[in-house]
PDB file of N, CA and C in Angstrom:
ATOM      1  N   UNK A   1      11.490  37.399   2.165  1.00  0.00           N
ATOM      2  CA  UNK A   1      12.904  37.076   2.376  1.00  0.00           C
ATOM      3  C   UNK A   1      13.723  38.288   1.935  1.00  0.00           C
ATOM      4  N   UNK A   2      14.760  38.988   3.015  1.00  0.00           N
ATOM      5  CA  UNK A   2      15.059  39.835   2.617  1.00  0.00           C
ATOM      6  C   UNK A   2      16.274  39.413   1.219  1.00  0.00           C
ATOM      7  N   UNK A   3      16.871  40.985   0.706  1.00  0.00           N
ATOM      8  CA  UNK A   3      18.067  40.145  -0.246  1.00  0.00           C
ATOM      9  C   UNK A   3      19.085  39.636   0.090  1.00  0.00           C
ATOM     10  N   UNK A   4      19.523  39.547   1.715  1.00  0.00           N
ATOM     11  CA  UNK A   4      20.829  39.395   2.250  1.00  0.00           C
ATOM     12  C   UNK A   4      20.763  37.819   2.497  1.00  0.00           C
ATOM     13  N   UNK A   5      19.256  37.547   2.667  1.00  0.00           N
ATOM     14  CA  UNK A   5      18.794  35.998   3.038  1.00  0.00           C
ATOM     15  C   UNK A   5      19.179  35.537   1.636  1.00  0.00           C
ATOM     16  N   UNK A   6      18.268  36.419   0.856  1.00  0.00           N
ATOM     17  CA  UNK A   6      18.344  35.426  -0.842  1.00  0.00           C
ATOM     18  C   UNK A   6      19.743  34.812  -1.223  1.00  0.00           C
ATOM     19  N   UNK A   7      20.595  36.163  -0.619  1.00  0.00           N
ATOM     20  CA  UNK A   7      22.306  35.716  -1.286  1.00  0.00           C
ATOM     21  C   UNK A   7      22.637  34.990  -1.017  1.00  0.00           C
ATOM     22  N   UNK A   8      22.296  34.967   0.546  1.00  0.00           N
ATOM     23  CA  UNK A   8      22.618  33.796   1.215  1.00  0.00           C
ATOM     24  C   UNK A   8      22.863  32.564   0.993  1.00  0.00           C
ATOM     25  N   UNK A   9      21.264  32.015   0.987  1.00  0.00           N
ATOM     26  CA  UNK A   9      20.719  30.893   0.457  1.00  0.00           C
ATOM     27  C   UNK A   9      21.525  30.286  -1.099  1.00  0.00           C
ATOM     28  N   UNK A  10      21.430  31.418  -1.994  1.00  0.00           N
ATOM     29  CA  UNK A  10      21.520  31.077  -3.399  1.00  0.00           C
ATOM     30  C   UNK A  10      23.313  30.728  -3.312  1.00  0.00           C
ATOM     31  N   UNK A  11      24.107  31.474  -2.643  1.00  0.00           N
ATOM     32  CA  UNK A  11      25.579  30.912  -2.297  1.00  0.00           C
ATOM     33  C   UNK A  11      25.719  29.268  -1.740  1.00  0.00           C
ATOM     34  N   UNK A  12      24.841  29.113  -0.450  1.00  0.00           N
ATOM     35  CA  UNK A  12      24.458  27.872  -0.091  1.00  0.00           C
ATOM     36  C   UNK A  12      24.657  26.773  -1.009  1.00  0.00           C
ATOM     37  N   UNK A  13      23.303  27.044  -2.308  1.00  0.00           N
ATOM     38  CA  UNK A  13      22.905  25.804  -3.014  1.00  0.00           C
ATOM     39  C   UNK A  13      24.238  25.553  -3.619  1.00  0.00           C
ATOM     40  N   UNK A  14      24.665  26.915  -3.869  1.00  0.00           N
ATOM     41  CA  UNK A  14      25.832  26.579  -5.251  1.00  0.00           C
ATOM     42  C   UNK A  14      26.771  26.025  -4.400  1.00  0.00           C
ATOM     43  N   UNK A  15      27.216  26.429  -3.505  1.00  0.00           N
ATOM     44  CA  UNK A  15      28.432  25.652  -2.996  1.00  0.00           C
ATOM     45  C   UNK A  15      27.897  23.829  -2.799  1.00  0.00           C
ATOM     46  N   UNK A  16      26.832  23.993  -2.167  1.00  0.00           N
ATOM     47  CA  UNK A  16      26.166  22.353  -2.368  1.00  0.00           C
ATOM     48  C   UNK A  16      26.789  21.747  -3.798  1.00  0.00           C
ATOM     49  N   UNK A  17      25.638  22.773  -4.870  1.00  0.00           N
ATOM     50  CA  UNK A  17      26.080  22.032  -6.232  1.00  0.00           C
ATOM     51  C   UNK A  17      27.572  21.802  -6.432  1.00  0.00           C
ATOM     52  N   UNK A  18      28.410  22.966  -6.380  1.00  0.00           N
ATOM     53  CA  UNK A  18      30.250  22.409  -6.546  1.00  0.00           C
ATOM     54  C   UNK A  18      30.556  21.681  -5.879  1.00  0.00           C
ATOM     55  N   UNK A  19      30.000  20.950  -4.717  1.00  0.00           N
ATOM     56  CA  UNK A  19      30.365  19.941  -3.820  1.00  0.00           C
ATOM     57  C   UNK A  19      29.792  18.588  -4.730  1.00  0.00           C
ATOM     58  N   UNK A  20      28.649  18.450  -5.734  1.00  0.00           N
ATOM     59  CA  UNK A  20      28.754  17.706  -6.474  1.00  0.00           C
ATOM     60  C   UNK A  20      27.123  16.940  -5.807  1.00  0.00           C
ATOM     61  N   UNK A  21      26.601  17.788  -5.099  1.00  0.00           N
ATOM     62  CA  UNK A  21      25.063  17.684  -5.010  1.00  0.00           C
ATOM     63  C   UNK A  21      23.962  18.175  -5.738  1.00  0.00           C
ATOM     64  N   UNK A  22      22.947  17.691  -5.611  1.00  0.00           N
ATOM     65  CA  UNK A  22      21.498  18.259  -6.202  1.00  0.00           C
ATOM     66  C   UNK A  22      20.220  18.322  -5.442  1.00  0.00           C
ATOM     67  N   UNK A  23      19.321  19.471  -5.213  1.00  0.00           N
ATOM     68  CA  UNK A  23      18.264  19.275  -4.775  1.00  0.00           C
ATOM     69  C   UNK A  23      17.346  17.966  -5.194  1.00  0.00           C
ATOM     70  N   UNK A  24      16.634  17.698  -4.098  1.00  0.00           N
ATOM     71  CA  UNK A  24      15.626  16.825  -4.817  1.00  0.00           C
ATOM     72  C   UNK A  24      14.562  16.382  -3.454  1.00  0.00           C
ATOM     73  N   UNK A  25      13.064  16.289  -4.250  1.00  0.00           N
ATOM     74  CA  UNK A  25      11.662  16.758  -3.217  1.00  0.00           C
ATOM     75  C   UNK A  25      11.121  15.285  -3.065  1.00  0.00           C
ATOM     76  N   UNK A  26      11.040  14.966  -2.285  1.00  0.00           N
ATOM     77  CA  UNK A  26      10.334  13.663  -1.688  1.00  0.00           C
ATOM     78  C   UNK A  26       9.288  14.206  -0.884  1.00  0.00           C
ATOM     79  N   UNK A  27       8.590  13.309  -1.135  1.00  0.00           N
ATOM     80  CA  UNK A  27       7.062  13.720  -0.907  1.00  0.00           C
ATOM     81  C   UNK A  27       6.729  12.442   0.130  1.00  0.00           C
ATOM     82  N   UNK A  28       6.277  12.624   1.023  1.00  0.00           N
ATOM     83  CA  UNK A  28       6.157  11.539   2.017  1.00  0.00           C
ATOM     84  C   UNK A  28       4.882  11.585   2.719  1.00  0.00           C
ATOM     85  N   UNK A  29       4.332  10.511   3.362  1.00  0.00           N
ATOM     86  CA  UNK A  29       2.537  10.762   4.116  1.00  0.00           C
ATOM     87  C   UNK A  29       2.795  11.504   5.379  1.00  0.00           C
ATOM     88  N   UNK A  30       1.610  12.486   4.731  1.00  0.00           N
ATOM     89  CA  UNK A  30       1.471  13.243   5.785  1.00  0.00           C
ATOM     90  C   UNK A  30       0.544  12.571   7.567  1.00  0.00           C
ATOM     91  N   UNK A  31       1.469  13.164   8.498  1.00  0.00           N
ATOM     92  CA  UNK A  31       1.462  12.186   9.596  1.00  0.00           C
ATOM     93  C   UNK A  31       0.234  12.702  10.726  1.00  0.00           C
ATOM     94  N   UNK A  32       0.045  13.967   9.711  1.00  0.00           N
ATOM     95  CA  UNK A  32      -0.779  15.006  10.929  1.00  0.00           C
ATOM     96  C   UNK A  32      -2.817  14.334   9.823  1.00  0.00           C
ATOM     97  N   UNK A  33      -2.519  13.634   9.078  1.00  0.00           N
ATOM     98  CA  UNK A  33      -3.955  12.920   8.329  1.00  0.00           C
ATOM     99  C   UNK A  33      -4.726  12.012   9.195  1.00  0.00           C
ATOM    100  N   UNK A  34      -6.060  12.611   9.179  1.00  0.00           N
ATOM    101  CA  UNK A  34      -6.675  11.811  10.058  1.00  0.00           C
ATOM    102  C   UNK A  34      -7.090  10.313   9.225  1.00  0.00           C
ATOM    103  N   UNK A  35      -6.611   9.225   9.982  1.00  0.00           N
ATOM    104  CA  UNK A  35      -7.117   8.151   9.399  1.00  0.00           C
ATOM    105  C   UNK A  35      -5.293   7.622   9.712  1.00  0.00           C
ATOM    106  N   UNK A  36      -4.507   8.341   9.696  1.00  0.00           N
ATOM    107  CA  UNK A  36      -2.997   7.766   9.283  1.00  0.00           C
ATOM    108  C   UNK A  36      -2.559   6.826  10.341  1.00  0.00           C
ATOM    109  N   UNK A  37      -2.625   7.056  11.504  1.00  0.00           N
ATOM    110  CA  UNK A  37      -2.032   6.038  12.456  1.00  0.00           C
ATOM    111  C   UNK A  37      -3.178   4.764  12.548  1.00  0.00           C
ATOM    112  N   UNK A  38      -4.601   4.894  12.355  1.00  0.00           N
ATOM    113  CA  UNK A  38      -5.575   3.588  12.235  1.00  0.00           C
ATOM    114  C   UNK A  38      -4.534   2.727  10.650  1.00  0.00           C
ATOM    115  N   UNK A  39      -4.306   3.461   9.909  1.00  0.00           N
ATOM    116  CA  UNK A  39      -3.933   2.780   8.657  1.00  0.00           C
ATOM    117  C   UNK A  39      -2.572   2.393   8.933  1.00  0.00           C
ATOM    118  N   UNK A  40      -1.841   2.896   9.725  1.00  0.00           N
ATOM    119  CA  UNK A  40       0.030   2.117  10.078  1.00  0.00           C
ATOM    120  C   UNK A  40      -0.403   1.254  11.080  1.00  0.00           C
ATOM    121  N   UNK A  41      -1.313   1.206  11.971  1.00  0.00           N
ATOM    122  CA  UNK A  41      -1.414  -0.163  12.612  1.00  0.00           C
ATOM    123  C   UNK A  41      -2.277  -1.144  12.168  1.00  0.00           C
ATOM    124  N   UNK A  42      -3.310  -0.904  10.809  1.00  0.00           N
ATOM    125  CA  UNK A  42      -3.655  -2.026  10.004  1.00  0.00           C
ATOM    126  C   UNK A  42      -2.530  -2.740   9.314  1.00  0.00           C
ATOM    127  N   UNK A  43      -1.988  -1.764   8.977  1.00  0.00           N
ATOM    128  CA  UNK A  43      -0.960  -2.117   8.085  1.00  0.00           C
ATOM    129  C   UNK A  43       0.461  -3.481   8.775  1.00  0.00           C
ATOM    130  N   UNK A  44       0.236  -2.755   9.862  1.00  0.00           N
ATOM    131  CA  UNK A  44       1.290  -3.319  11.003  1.00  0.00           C
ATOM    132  C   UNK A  44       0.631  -5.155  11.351  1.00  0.00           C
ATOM    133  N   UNK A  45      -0.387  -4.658  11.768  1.00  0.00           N
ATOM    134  CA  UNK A  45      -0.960  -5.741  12.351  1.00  0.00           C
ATOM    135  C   UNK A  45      -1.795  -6.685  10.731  1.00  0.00           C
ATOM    136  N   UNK A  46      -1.506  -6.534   9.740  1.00  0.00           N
ATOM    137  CA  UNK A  46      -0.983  -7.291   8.236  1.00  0.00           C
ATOM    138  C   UNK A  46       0.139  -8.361   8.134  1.00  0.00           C
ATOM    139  N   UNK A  47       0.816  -7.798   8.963  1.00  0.00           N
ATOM    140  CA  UNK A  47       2.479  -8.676   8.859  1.00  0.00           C
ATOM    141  C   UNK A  47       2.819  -9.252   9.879  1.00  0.00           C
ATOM    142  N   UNK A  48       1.540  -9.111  10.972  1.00  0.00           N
ATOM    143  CA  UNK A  48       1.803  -9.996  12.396  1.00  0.00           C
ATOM    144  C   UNK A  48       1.827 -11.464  11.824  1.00  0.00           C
ATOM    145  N   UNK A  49       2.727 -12.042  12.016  1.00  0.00           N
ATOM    146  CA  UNK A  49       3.243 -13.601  12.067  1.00  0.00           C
ATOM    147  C   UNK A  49       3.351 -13.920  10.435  1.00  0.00           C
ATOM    148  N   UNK A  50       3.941 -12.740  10.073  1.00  0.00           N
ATOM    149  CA  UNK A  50       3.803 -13.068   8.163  1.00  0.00           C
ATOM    150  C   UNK A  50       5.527 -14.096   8.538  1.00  0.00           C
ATOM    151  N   UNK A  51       5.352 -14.745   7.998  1.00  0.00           N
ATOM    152  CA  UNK A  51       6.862 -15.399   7.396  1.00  0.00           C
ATOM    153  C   UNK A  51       7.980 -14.770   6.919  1.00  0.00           C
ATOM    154  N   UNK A  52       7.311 -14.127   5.541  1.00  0.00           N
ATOM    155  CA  UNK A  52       8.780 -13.201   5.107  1.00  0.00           C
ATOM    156  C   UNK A  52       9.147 -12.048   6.095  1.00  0.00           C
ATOM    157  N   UNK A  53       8.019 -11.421   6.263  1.00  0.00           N
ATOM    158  CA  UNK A  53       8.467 -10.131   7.579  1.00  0.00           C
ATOM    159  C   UNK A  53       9.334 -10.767   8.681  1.00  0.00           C
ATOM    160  N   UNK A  54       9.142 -11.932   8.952  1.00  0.00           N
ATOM    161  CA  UNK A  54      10.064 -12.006  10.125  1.00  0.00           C
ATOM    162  C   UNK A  54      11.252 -12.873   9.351  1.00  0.00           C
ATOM    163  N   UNK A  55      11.243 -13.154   8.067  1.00  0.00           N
ATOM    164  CA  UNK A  55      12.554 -13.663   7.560  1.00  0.00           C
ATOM    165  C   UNK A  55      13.912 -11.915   7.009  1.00  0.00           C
ATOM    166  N   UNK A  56      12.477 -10.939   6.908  1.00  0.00           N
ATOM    167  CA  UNK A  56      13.379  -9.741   6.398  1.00  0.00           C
ATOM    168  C   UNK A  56      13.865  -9.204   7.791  1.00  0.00           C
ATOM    169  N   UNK A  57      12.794  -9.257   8.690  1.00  0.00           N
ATOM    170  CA  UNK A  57      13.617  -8.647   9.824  1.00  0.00           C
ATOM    171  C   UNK A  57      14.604  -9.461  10.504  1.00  0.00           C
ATOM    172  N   UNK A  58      14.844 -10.711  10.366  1.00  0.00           N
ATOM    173  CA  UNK A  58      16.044 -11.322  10.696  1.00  0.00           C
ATOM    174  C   UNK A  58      17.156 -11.054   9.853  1.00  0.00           C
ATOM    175  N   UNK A  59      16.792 -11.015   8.943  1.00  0.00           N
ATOM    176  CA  UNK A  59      18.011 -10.376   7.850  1.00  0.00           C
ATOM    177  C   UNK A  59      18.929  -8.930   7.900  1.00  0.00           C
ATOM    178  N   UNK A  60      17.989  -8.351   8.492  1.00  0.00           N
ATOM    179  CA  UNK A  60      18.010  -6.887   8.597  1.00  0.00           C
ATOM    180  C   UNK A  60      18.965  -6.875   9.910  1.00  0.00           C
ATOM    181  N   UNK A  61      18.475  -7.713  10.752  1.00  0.00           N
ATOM    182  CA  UNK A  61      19.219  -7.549  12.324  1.00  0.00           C
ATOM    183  C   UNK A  61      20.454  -7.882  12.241  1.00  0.00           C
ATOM    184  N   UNK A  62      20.781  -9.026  11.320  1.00  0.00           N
ATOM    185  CA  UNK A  62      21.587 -10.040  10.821  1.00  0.00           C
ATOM    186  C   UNK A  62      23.193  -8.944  10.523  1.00  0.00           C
ATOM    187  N   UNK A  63      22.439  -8.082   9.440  1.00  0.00           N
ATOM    188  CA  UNK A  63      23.462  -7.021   9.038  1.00  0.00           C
ATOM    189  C   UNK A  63      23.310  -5.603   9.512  1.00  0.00           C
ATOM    190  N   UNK A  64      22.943  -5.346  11.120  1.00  0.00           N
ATOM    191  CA  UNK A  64      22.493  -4.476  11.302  1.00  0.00           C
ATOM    192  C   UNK A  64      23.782  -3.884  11.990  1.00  0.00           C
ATOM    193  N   UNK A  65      24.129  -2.696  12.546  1.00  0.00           N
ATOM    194  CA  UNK A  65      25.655  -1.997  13.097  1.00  0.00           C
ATOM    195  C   UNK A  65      24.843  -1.362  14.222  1.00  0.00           C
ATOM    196  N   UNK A  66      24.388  -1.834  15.214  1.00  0.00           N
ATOM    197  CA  UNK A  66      23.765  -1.369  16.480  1.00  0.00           C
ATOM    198  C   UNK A  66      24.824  -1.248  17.580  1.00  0.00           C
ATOM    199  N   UNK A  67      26.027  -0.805  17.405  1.00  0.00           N
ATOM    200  CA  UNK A  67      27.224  -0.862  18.235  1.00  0.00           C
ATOM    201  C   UNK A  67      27.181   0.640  18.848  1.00  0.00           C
ATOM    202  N   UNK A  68      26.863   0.799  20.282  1.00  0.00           N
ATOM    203  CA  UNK A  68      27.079   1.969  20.819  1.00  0.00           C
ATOM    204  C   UNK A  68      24.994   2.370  20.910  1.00  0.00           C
ATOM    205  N   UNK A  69      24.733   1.906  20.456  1.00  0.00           N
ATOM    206  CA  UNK A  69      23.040   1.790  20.838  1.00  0.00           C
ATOM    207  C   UNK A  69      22.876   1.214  22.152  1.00  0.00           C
ATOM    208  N   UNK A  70      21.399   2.068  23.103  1.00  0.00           N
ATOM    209  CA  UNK A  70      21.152   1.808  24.041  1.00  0.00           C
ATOM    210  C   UNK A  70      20.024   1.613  23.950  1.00  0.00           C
TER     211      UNK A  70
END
């Protein structure tokens, strides 16, 4: 990274921070893992005809703002 990038960047964060933000690293599953999509449709097909899943997703729809969605 040259130094014009570094300044760059390091102006960036700070103006972030005086705006009254903070970095922060979330770590999430990686999607490119072999095994990952067999395990989101076990997972999926877990909650086929569960009760609460379809009491949360009525809830969810319930208060959902889908206005201007196609």
């Amino acid at each position: 990274m040259s130094a014009t990038t570094s300044l760059r960047v390091q102006k960036h964060r700070a103006a972030l921070r005086a705006a009254g933000l903070r970095p922060v690293q979330i770590w999430v599953p990686d999607t490119r893992r072999a095994g990952f999509a067999e395990e989101c449709r076990r997972q999926s097909l877990s909650l086929h005809n569960d009760a609460h899943e379809r009491e949360t997703l009525e809830q969810l729809a319930s208060v959902a703002d889908t206005e201007g969605w196609q």
